[in-house]
Protein backbone atom coordinates (compact mmCIF):
# COMPACT_ATOMS: atom_id res chain seq x y z
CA UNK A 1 96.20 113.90 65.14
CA UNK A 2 95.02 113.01 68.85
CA UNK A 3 91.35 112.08 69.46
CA UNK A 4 89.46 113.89 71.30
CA UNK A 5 87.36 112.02 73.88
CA UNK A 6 84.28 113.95 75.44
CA UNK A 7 84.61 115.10 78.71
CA UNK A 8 80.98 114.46 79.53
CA UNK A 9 79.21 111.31 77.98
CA UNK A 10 74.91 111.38 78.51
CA UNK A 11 74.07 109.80 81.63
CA UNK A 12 70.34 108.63 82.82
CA UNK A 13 70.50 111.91 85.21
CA UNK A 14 71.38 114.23 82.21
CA UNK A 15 68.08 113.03 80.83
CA UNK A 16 66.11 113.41 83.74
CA UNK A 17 67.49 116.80 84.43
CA UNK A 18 66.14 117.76 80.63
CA UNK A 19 62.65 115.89 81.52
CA UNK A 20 62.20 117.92 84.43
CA UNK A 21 63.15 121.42 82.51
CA UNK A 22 59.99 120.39 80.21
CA UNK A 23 57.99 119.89 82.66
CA UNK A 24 58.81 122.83 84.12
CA UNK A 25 58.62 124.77 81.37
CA UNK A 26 55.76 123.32 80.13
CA UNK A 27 53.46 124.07 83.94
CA UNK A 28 54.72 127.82 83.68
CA UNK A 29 53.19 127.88 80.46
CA UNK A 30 50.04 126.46 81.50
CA UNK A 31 50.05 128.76 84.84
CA UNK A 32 49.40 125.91 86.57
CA UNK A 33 50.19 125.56 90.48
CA UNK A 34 52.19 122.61 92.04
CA UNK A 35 49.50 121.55 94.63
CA UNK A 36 47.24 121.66 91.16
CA UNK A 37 49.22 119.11 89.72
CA UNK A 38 49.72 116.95 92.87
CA UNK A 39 46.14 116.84 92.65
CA UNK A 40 45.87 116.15 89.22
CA UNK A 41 48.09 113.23 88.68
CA UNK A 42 48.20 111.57 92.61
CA UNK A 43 51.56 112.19 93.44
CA UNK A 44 52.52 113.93 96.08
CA UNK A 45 53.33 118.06 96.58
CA UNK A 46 56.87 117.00 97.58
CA UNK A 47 57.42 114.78 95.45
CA UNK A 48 56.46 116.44 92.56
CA UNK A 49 58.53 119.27 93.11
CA UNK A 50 61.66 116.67 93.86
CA UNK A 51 60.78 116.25 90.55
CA UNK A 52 60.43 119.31 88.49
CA UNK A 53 63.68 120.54 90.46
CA UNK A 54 65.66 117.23 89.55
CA UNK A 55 66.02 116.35 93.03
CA UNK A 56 64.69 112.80 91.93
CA UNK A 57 64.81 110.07 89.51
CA UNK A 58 61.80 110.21 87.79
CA UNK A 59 59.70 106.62 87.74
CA UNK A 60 57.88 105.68 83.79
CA UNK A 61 54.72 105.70 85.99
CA UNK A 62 55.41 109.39 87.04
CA UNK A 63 56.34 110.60 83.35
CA UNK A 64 52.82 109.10 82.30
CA UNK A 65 50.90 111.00 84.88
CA UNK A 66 52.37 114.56 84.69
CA UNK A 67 52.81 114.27 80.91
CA UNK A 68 49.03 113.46 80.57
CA UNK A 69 48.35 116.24 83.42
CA UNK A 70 50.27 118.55 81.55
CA UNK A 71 48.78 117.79 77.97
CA UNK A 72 52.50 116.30 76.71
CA UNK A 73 52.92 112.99 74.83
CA UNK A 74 55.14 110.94 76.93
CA UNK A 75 57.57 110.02 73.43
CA UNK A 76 57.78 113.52 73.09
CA UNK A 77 58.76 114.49 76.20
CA UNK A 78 61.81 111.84 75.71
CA UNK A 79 62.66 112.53 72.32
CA UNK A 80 63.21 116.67 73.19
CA UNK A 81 65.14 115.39 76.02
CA UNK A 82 66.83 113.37 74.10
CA UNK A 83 67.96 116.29 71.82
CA UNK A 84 68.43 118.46 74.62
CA UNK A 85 71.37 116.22 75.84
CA UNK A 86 72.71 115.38 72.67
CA UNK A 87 73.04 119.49 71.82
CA UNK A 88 74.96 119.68 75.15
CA UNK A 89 76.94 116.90 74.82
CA UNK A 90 78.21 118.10 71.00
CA UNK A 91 78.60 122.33 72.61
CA UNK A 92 80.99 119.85 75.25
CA UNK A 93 82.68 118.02 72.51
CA UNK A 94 83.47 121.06 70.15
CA UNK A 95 84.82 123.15 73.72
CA UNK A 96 87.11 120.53 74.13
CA UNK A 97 87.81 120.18 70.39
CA UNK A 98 88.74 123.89 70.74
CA UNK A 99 90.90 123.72 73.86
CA UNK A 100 93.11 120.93 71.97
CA UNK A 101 93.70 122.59 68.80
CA UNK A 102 94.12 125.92 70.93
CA UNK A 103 97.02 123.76 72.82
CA UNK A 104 98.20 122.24 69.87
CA UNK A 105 98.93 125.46 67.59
């Protein structure tokens, strides 16, 4: 039977881009503004919403201010991203599972 290799594999931006859904899920929750949390953690209004919108890497130091700001442990925000990427990455793996046995029948 052929392998199947993944057409995707978890990279550092697949991560960030599940950080930054957190975070913003977690300020719409909170109803709390962007110049709010500029304010709040020192960084600034563009960059923080470079960051929410995964327009940018984010930096450890960043993670530990907007986590605290938003009331977030850091290890959790990692750990749900984490399993965020991993559920993506196996959804990936079983479509391409699919299209090969769909090919091979």
């Amino acid at each position: 039977m052929e392998t199947i290799e993944p057409t995707e594999t978890p990279t550092g931006d697949q991560y960030n881009a599940a950080v930054a859904e957190q975070f913003r899920e977690r300020k719409a929750a909170l109803k709390v503004s962007f110049p709010e949390l500029a304010k709040e953690t020192g960084i600034t209004l563009g960059t923080i919403k470079r960051l929410f919108n995964d327009y940018r890497q984010i930096r450890l130091s960043q993670l530990s201010a907007i986590t605290k700001a938003l009331g977030l442990a850091p290890s959790n925000v990692i750990d749900e991203a984490e399993r965020r990427v991993s559920e993506k990455q196996a959804a990936i793996n079983a479509h391409a599972l699919g299209e090969a046995n769909h090919l091979a029948d």
